[in-house]
PDB file of N, CA and C in Angstrom:
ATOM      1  N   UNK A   1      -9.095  37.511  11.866  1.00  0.00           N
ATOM      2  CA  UNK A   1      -8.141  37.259  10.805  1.00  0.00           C
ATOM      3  C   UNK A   1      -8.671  36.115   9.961  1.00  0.00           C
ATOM      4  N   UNK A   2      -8.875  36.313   8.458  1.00  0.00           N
ATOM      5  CA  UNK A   2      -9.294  35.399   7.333  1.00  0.00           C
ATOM      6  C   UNK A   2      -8.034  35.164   6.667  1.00  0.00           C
ATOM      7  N   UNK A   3      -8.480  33.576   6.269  1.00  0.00           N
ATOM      8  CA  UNK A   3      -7.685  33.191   5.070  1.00  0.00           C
ATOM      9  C   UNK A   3      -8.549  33.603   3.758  1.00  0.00           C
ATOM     10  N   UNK A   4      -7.996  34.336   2.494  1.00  0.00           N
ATOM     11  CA  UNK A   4      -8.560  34.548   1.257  1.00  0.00           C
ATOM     12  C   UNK A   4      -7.676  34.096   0.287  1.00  0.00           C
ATOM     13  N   UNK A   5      -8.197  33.296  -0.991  1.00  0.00           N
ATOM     14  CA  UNK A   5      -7.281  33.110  -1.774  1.00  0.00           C
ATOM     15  C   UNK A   5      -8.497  33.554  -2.843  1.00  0.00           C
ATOM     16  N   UNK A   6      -7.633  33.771  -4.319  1.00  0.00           N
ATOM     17  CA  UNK A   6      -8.737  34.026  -5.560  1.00  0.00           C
ATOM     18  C   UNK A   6      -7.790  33.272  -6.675  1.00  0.00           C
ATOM     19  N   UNK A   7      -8.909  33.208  -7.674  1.00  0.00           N
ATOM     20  CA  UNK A   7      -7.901  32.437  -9.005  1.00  0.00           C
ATOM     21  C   UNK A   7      -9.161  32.888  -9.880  1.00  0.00           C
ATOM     22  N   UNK A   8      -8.128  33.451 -10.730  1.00  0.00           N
ATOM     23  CA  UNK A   8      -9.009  34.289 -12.170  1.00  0.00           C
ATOM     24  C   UNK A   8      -8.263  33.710 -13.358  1.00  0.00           C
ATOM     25  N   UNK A   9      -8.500  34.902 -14.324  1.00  0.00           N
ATOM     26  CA  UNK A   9      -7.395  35.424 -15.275  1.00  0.00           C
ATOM     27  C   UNK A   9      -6.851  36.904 -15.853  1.00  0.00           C
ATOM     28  N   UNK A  10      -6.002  37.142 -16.308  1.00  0.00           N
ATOM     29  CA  UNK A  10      -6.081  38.098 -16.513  1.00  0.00           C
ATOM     30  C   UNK A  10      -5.079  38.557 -18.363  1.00  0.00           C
ATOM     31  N   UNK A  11      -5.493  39.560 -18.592  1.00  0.00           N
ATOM     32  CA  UNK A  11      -4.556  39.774 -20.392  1.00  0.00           C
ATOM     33  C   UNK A  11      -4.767  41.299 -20.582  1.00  0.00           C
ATOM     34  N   UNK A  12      -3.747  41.506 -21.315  1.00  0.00           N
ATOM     35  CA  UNK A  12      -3.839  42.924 -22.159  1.00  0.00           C
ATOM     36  C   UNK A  12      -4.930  42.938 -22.904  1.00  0.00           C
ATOM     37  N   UNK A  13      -5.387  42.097 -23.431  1.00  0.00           N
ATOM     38  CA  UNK A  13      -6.450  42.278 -24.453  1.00  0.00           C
ATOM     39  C   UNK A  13      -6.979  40.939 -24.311  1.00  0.00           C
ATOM     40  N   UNK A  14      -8.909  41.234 -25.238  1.00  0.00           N
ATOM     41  CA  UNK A  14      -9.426  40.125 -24.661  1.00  0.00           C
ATOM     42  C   UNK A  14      -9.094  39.201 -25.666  1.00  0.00           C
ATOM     43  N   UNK A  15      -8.324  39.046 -26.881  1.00  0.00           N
ATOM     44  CA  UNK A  15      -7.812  37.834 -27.599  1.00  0.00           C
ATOM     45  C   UNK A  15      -6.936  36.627 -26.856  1.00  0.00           C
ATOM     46  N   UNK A  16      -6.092  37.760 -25.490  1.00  0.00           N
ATOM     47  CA  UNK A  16      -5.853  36.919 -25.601  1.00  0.00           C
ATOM     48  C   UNK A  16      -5.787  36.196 -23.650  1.00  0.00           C
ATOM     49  N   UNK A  17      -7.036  36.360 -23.423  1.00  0.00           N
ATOM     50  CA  UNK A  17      -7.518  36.268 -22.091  1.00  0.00           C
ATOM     51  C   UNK A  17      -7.351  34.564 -22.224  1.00  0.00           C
ATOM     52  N   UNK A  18      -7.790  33.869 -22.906  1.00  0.00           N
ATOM     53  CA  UNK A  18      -7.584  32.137 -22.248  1.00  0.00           C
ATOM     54  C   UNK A  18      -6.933  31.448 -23.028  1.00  0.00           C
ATOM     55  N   UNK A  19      -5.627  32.286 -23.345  1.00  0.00           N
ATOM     56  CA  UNK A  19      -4.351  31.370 -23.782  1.00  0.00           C
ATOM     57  C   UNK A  19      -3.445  30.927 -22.774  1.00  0.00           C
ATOM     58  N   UNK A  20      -2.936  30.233 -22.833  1.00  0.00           N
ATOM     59  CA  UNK A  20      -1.931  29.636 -21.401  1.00  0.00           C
ATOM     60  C   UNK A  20      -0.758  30.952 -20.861  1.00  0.00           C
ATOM     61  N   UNK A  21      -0.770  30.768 -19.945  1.00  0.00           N
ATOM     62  CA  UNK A  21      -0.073  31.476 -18.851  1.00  0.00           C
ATOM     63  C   UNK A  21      -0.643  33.173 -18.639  1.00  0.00           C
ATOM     64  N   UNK A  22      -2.039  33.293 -18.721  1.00  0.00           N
ATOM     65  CA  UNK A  22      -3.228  33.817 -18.717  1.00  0.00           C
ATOM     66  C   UNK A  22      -3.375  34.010 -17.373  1.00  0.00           C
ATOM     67  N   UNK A  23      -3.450  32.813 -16.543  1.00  0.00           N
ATOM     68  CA  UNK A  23      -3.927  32.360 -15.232  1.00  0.00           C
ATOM     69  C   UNK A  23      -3.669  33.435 -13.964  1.00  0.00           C
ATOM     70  N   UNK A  24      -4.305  33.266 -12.961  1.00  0.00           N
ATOM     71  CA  UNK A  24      -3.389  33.924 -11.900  1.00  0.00           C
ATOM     72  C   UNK A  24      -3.980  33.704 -10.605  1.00  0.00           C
ATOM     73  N   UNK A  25      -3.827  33.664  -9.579  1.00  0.00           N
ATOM     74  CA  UNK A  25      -4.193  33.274  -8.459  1.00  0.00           C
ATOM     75  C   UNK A  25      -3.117  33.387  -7.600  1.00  0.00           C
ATOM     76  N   UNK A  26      -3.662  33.593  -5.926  1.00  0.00           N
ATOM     77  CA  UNK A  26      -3.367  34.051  -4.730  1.00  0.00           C
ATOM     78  C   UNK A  26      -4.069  33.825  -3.449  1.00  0.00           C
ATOM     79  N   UNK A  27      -3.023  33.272  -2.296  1.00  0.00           N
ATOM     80  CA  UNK A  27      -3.690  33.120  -1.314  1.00  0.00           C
ATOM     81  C   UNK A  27      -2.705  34.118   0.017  1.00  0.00           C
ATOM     82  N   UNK A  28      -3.630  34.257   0.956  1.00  0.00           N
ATOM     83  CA  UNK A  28      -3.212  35.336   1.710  1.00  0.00           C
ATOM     84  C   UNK A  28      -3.836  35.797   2.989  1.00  0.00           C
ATOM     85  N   UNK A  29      -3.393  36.538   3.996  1.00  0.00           N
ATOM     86  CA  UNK A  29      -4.072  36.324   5.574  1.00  0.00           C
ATOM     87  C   UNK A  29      -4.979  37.678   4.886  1.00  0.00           C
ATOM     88  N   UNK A  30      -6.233  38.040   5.708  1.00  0.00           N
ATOM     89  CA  UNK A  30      -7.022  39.187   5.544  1.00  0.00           C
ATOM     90  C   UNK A  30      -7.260  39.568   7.151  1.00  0.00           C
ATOM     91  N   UNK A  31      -6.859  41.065   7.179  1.00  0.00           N
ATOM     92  CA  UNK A  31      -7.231  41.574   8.688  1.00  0.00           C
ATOM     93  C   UNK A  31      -8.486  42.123   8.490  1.00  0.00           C
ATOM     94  N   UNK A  32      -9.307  42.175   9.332  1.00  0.00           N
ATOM     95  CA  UNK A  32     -10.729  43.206   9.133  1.00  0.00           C
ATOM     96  C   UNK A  32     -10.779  44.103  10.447  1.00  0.00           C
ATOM     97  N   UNK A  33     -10.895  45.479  10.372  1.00  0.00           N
ATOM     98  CA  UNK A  33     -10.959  46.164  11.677  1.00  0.00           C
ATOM     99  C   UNK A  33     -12.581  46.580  11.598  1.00  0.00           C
ATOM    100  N   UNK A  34     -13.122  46.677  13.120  1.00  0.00           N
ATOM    101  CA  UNK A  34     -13.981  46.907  12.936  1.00  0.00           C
ATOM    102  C   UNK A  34     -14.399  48.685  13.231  1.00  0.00           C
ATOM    103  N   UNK A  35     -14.160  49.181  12.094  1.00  0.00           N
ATOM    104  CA  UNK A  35     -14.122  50.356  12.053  1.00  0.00           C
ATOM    105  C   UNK A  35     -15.315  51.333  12.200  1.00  0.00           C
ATOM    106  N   UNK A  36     -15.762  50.821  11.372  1.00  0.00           N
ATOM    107  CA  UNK A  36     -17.428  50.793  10.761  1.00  0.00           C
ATOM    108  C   UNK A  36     -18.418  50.561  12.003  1.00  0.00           C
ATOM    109  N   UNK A  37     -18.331  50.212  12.900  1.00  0.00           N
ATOM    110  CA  UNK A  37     -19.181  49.705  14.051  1.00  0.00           C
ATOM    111  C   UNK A  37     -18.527  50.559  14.872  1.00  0.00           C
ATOM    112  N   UNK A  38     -17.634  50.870  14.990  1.00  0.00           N
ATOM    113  CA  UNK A  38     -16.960  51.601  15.879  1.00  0.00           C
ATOM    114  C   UNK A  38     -17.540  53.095  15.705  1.00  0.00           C
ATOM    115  N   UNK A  39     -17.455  53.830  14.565  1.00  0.00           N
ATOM    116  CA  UNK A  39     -18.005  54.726  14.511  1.00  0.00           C
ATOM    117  C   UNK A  39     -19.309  55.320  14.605  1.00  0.00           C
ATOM    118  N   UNK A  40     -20.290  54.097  13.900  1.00  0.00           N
ATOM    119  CA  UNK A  40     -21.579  53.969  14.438  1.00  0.00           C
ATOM    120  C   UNK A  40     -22.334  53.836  15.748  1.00  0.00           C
ATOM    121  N   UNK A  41     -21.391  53.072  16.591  1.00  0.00           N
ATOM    122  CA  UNK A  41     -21.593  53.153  18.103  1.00  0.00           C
ATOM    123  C   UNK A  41     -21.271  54.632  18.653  1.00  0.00           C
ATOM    124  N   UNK A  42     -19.812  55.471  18.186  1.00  0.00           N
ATOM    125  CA  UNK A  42     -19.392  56.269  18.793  1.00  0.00           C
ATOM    126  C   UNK A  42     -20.871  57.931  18.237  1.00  0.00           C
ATOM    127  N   UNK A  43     -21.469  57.406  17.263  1.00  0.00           N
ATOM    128  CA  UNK A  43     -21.722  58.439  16.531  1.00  0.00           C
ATOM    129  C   UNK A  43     -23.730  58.133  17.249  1.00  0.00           C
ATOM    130  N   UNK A  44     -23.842  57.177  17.516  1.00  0.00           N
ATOM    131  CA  UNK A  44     -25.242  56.700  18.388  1.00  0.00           C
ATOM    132  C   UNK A  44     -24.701  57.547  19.726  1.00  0.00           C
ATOM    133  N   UNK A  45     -23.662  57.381  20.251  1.00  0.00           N
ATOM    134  CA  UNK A  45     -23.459  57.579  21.808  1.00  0.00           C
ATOM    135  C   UNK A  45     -23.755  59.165  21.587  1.00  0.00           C
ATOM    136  N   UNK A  46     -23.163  59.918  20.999  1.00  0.00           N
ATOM    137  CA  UNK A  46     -23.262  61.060  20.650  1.00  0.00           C
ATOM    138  C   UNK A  46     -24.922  61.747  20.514  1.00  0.00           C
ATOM    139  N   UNK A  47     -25.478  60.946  19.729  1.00  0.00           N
ATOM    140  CA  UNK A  47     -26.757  61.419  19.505  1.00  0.00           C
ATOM    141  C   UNK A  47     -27.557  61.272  20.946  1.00  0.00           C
ATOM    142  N   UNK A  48     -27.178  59.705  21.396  1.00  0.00           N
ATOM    143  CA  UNK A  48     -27.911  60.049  22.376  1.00  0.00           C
ATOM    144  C   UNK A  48     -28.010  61.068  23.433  1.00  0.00           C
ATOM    145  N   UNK A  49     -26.631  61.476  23.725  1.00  0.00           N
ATOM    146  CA  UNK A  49     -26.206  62.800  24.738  1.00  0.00           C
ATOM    147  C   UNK A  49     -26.682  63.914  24.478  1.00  0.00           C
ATOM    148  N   UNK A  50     -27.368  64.284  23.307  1.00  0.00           N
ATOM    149  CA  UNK A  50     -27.805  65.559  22.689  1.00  0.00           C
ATOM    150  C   UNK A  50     -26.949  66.327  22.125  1.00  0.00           C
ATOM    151  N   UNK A  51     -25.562  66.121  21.609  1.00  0.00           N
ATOM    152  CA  UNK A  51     -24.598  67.271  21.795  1.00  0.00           C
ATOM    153  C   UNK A  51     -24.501  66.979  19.803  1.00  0.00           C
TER     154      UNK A  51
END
């Protein structure tokens, strides 16, 4: 579990991207599963068995 926060900006249009209340930012927990490794292990185990 991560802490992530970001701070940008954001606008309808780019006139008017760095006029005040433009801003925006966020902080927030991040889960990561390890999914990706999981499948790669499950998908190695496989190969190795021949099947």
């Amino acid at each position: 579990m991560n802490l992530t926060a970001f701070i940008g900006v954001q606008s309808l249009g780019l006139d008017m991207l760095m006029k005040s209340g433009s801003t925006v930012g966020s902080v927030g927990p991040a889960v990561s599963l390890p999914l990706g490794r999981t499948i790669i292990r499950h998908e190695w185990r496989r190969v190795k068995r021949g099947v």
